[in-house]
Protein backbone atom coordinates (compact mmCIF):
# COMPACT_ATOMS: atom_id res chain seq x y z
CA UNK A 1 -13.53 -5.30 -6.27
CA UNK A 2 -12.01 -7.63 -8.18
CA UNK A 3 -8.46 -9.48 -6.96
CA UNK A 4 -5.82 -6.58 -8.48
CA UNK A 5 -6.16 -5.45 -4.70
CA UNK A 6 -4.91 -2.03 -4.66
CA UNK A 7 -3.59 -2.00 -8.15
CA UNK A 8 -7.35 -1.51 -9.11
CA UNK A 9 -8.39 0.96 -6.49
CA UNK A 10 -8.13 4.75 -7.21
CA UNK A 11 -7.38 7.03 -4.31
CA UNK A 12 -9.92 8.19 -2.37
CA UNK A 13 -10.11 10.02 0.82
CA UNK A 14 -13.85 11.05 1.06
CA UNK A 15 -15.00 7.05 1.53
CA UNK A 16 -11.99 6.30 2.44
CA UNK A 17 -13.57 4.67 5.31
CA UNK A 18 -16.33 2.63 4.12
CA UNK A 19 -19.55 2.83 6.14
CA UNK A 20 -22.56 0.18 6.44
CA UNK A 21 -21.40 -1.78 2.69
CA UNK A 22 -18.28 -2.58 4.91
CA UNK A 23 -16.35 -4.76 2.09
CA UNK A 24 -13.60 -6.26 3.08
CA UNK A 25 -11.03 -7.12 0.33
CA UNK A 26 -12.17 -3.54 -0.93
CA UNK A 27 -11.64 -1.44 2.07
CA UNK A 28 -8.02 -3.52 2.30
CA UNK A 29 -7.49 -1.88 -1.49
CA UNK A 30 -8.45 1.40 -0.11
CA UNK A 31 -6.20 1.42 3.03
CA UNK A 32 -3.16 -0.15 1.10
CA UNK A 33 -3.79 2.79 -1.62
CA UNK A 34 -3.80 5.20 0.88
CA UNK A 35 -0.82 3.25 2.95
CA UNK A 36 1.53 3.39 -0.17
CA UNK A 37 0.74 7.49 -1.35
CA UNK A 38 1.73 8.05 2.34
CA UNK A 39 4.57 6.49 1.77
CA UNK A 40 5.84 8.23 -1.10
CA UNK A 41 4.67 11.64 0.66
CA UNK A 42 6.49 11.45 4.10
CA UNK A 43 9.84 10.47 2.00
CA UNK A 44 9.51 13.49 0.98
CA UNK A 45 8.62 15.87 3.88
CA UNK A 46 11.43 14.29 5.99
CA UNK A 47 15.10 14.62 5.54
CA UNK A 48 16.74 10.85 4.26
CA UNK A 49 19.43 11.40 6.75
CA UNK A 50 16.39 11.07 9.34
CA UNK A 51 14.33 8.21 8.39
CA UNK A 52 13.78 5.89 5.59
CA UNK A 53 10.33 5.14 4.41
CA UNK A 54 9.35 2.00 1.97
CA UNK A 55 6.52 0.57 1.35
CA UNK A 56 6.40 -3.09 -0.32
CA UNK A 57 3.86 -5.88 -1.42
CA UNK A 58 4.51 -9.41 -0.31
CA UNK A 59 2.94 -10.95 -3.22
CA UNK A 60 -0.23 -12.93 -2.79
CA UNK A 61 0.88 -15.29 0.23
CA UNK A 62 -1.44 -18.13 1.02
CA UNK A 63 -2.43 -16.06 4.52
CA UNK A 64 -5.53 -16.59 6.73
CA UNK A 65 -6.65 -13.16 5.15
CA UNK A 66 -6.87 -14.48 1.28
CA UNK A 67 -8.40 -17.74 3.02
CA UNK A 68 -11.07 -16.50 4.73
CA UNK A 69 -12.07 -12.79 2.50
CA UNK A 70 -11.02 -14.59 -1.22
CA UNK A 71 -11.46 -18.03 -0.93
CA UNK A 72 -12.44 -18.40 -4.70
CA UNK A 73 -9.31 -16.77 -5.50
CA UNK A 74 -7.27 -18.71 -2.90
CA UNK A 75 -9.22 -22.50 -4.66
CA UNK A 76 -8.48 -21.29 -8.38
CA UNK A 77 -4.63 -19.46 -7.79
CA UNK A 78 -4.12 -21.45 -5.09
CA UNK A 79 -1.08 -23.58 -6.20
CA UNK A 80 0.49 -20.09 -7.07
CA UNK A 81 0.38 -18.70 -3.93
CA UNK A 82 3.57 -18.38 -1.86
CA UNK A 83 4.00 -19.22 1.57
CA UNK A 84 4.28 -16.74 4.74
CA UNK A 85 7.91 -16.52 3.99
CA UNK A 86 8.21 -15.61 0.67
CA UNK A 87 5.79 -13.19 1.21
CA UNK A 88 8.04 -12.05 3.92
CA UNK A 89 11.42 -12.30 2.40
CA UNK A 90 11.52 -8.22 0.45
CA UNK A 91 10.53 -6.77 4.02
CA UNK A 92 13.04 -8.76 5.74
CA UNK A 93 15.54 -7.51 2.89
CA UNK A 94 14.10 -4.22 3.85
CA UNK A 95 14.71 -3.71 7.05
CA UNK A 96 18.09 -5.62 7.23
CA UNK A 97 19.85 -4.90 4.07
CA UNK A 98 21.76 -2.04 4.26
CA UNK A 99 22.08 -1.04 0.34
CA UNK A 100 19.89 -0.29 -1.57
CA UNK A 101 16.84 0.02 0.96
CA UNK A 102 18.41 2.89 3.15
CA UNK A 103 19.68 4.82 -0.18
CA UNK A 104 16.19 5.45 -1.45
CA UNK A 105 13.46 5.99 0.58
CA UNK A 106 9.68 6.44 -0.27
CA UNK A 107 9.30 4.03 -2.73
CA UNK A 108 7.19 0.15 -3.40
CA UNK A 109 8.43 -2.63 -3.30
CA UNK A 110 7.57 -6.13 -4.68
CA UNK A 111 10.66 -9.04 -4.68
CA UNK A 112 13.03 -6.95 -3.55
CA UNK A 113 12.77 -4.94 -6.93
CA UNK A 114 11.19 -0.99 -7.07
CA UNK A 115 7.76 -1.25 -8.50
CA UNK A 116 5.58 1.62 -9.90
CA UNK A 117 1.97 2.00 -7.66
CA UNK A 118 0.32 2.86 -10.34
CA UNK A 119 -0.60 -0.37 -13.12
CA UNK A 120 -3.90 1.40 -14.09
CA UNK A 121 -4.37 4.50 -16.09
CA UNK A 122 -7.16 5.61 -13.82
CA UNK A 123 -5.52 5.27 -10.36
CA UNK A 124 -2.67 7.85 -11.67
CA UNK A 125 -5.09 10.06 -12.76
CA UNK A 126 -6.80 9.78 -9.27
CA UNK A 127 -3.40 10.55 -7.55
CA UNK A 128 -3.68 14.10 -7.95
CA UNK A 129 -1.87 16.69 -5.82
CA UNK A 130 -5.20 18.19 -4.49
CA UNK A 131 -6.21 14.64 -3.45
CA UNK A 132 -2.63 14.30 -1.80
CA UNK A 133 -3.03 16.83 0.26
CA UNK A 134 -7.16 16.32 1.03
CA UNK A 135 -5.32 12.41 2.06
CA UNK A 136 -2.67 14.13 4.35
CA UNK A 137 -5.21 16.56 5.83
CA UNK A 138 -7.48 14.05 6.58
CA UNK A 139 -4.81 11.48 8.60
CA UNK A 140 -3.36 14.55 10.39
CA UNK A 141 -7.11 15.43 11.57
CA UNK A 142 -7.30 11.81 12.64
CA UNK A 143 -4.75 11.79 14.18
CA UNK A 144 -5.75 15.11 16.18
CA UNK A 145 -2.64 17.10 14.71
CA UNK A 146 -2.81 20.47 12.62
CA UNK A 147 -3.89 20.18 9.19
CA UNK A 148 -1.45 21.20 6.41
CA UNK A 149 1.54 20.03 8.92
């Protein structure tokens, strides 16, 4: 998996739990890719008056994460990375600013700006209503509720 994280990684809900090739920094992709679809999805089963959903990327923060699972990234980018709070700062603006975070809901975030999760041609052709719903039936059976709810 190469360092574009979940940018890179399609969605997948069959392996979306990897098995005995546990790979870290790729099973991270996997979840987040999952994490952010969800997102989008209960924003739009649920009323806005009820809940707000967002979803946001801190930015590659100098963590114990990227230290320990990338530390060739982390040596070469490592003057680039920002610190715990700057990674911080567009979920803090999230959950105390009461604009623009509470009038839209299901959407990404990246420095307090709306971002697109999709960068790569071939994870928005992986995001595929049939896949949305195979990803929603499959956290609802997890989860030991109905599937289809």
């Amino acid at each position: 998996m190469s360092s574009g994280g979940m940018y890179a990684s399609v969605l997948r809900v069959a392996d979306l739990q990897m098995g005995d090739e546990y790979k870290g920094s790729e099973q991270y992709a996997r979840a987040k890719r999952a994490q952010v679809t969800l997102n989008a999805m209960w924003a739009q089963r649920t009323s806005g008056n009820e809940v707000v959903f967002q979803a946001m990327h801190p930015g590659w923060a100098d963590t114990p994460g990227v230290r320990d699972s990338l530390p060739t990234f982390r040596k070469v980018v490592g003057p680039l990375l920002r610190s715990p709070q700057q990674g911080a700062d567009t979920m803090v603006w999230l959950a105390a600013d009461d604009g623009e975070p509470i009038a839209s809901t299901g959407k990404f975030w990246l420095d307090r700006h709306q971002r697109s999760i999709h960068k790569l041609p071939n994870t928005r052709s992986s995001d595929t209503p049939a896949k949305r719903q195979a990803l929603w039936d499959w956290v609802a059976a997890a989860a030991g509720l109905t599937a289809g709810a």
